[in-house]
Protein backbone atom coordinates (compact mmCIF):
# COMPACT_ATOMS: atom_id res chain seq x y z
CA UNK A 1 94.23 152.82 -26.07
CA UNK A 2 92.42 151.40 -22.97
CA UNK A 3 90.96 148.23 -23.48
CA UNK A 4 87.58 146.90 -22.43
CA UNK A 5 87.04 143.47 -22.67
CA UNK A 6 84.90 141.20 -21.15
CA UNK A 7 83.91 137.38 -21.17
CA UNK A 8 81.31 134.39 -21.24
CA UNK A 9 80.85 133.48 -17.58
CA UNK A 10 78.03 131.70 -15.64
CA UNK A 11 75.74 131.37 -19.09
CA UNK A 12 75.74 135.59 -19.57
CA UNK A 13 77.51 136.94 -22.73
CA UNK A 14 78.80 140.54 -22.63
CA UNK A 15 80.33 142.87 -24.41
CA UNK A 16 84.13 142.53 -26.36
CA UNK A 17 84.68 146.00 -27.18
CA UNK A 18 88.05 148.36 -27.30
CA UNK A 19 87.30 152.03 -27.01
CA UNK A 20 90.14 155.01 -26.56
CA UNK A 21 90.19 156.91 -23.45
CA UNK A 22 89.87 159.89 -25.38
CA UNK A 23 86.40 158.57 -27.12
CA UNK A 24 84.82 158.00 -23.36
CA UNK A 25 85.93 161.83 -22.10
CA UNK A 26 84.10 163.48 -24.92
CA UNK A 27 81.34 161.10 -24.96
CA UNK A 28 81.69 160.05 -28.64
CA UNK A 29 82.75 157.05 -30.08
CA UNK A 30 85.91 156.98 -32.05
CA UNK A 31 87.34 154.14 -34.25
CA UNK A 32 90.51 153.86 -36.17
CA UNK A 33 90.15 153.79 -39.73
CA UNK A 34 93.90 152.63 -40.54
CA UNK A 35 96.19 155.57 -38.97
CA UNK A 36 93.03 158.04 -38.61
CA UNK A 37 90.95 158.54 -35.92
CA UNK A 38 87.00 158.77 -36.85
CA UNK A 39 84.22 159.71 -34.73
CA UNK A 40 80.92 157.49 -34.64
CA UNK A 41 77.55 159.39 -34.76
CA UNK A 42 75.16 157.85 -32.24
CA UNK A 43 75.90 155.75 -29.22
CA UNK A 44 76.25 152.23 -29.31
CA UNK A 45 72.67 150.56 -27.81
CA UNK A 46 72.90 148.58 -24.07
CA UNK A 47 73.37 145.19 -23.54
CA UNK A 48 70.74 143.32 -21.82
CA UNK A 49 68.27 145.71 -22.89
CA UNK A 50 65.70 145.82 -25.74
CA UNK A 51 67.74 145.79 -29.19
CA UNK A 52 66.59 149.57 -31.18
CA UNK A 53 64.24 148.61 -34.01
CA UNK A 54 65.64 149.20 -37.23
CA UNK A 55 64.55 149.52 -40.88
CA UNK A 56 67.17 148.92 -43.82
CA UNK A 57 66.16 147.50 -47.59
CA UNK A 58 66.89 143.99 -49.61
CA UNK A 59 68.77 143.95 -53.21
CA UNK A 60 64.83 144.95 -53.89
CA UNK A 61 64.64 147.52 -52.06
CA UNK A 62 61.81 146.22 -49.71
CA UNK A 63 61.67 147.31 -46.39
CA UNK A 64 63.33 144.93 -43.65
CA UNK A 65 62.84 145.58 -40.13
CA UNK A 66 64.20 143.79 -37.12
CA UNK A 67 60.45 142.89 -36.56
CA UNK A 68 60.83 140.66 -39.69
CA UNK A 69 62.82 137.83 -37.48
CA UNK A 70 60.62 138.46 -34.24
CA UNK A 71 61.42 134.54 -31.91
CA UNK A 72 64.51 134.29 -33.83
CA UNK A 73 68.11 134.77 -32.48
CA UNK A 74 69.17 137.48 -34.71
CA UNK A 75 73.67 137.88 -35.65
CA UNK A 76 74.22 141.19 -37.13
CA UNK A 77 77.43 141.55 -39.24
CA UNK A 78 78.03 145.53 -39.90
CA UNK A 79 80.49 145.77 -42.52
CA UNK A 80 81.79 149.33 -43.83
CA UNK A 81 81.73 148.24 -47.47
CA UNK A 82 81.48 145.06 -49.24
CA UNK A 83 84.20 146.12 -52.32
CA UNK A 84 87.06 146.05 -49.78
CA UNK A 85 88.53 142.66 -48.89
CA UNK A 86 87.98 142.28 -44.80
CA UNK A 87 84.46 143.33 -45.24
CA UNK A 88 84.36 140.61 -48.08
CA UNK A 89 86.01 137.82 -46.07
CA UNK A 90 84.16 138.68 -42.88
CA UNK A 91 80.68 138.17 -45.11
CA UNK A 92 81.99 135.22 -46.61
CA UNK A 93 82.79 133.82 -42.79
CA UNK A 94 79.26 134.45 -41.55
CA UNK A 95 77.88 132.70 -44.55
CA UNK A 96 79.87 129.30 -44.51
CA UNK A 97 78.64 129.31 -40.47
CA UNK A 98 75.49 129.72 -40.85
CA UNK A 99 74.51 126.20 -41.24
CA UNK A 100 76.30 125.11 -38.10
CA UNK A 101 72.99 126.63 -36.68
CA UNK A 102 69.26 125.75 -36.66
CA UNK A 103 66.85 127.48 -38.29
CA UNK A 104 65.92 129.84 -35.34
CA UNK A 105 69.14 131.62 -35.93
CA UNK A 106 69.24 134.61 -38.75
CA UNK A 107 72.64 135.85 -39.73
CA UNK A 108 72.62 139.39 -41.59
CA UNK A 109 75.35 141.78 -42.51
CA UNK A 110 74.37 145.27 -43.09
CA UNK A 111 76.40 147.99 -44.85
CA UNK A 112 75.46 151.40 -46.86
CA UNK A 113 76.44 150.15 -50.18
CA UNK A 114 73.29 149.97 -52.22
CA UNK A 115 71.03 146.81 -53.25
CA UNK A 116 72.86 146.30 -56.46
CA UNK A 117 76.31 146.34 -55.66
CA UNK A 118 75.17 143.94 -52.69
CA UNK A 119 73.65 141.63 -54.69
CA UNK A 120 76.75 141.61 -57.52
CA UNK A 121 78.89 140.85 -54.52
CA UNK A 122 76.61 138.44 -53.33
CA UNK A 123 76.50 136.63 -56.76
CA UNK A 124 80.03 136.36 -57.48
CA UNK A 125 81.23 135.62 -53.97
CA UNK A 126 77.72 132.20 -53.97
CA UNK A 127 76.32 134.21 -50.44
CA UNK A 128 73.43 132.50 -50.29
CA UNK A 129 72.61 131.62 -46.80
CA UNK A 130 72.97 134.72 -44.91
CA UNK A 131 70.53 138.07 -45.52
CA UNK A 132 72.82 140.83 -46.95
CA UNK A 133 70.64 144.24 -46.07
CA UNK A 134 71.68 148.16 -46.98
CA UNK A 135 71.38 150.95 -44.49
CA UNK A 136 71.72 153.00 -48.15
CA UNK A 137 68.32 154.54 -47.91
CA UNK A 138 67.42 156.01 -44.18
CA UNK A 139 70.84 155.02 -42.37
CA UNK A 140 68.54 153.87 -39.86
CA UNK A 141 70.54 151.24 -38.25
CA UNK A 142 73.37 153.07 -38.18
CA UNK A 143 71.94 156.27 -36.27
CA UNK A 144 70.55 153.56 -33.71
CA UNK A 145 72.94 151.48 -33.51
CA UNK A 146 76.02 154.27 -33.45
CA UNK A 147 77.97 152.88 -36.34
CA UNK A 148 77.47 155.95 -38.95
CA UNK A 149 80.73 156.98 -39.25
CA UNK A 150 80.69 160.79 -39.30
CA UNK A 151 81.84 162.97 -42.78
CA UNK A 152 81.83 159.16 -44.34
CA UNK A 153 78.39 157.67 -44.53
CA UNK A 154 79.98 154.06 -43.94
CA UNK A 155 79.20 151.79 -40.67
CA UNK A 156 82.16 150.76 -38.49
CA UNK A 157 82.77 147.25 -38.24
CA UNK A 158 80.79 145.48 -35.58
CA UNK A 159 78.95 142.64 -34.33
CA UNK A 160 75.56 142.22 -32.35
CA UNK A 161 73.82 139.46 -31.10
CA UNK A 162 70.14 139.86 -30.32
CA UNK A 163 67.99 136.59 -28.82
CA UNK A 164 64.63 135.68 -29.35
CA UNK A 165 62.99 138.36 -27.35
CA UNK A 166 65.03 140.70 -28.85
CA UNK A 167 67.57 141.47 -26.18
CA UNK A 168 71.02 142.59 -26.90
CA UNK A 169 72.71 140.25 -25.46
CA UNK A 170 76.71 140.68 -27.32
CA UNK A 171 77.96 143.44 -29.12
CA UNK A 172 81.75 143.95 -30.46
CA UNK A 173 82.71 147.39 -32.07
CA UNK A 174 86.00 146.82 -33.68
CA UNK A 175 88.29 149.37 -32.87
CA UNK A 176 90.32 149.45 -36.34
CA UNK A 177 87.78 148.70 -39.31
CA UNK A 178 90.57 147.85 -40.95
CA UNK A 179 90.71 144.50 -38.55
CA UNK A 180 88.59 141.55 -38.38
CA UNK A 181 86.32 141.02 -35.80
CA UNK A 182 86.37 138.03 -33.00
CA UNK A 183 84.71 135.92 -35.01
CA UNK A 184 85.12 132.79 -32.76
CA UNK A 185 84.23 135.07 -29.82
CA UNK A 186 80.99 135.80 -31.72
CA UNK A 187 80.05 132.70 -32.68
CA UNK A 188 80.51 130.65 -29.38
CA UNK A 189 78.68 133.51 -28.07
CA UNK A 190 75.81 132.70 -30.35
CA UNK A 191 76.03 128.91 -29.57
CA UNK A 192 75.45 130.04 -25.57
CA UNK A 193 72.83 132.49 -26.38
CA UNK A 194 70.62 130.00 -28.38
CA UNK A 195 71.17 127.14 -26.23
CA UNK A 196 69.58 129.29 -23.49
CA UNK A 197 66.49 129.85 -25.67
């Protein structure tokens, strides 16, 4: 695999991301999923550019939409399922950090499991602080955001960071979404991101 990686430098956050040469050739994203190669419907959205509105649904199955946290800085967590134990620990993560962070920043992880398995997970695991949203109903995000994992209906693992006037501004596809993501890569990035606010 080729590796694409870049850094924080002069106050601008880019992207971390690892894609295989094979994935930029044909134009599609491919992940690992353990030892097998899956292809990602979609493309994965620019950085510096407008972040693709979304709509996914609460354990009540209201409609969220990215417009919901319009002048906030927004961390999205996409997770492929919340029953398997990186996608539990990565959740877990997000919410013990969020209150490192002031009340302008919104931490969510989205997945496709539906409302009621998200909100037993989020019961027994006490995630409280962080909004835990399903893609179950439209896959909206994931179309937009190219993290609908073709023949599966799951989201690859990933990380976005959008600021307060709703710029992409970081973005990390994981290539195996059986790994954790960069979560200290992430979160300083947020730090720089809202301190520029």
């Amino acid at each position: 695999m080729q590796k694409y990686v870049s850094f924080l430098a002069a106050g601008c956050v880019f992207s971390l991301m690892v894609l295989s040469p094979t994935a930029i050739a044909n134009d599609k994203t491919q992940v690992m999923m353990g030892d097998k190669t899956v292809t990602l419907a979609g493309k994965l959205p620019k950085l510096e550019q407008m972040a693709p509105r979304f709509k996914v649904v609460d354990e009540q199955f209201t409609p969220i939409s990215l417009s919901d946290f319009k002048g906030k800085t927004v961390l999205i967590s996409a997770v492929p399922s919340l029953d398997t134990g990186v996608c539990a620990l990565q959740t877990k993560r997000f919410n013990s950090e969020v209150s490192h962070f002031s009340d302008d920043v919104v931490m969510l992880t989205i997945s496709t499991d539906l409302p009621f398995a998200q909100k037993r997970f989020c019961k027994v695991e006490n995630v409280d602080k962080i909004k835990v949203l399903s893609d179950s109903v439209w896959r909206d995000f994931g179309e937009k955001y190219g993290l609908l994992i073709e023949d599966y209906g799951l989201l690859a693992r990933a990380i976005f960071i959008i600021d307060a006037e709703g710029q992409l501004r970081y973005q990390e596809l994981v290539p195996n979404i059986t790994e954790h993501p960069n979560y200290d890569a992430a979160l300083e990035a947020l730090k720089t991101i809202q301190a520029q606010q």
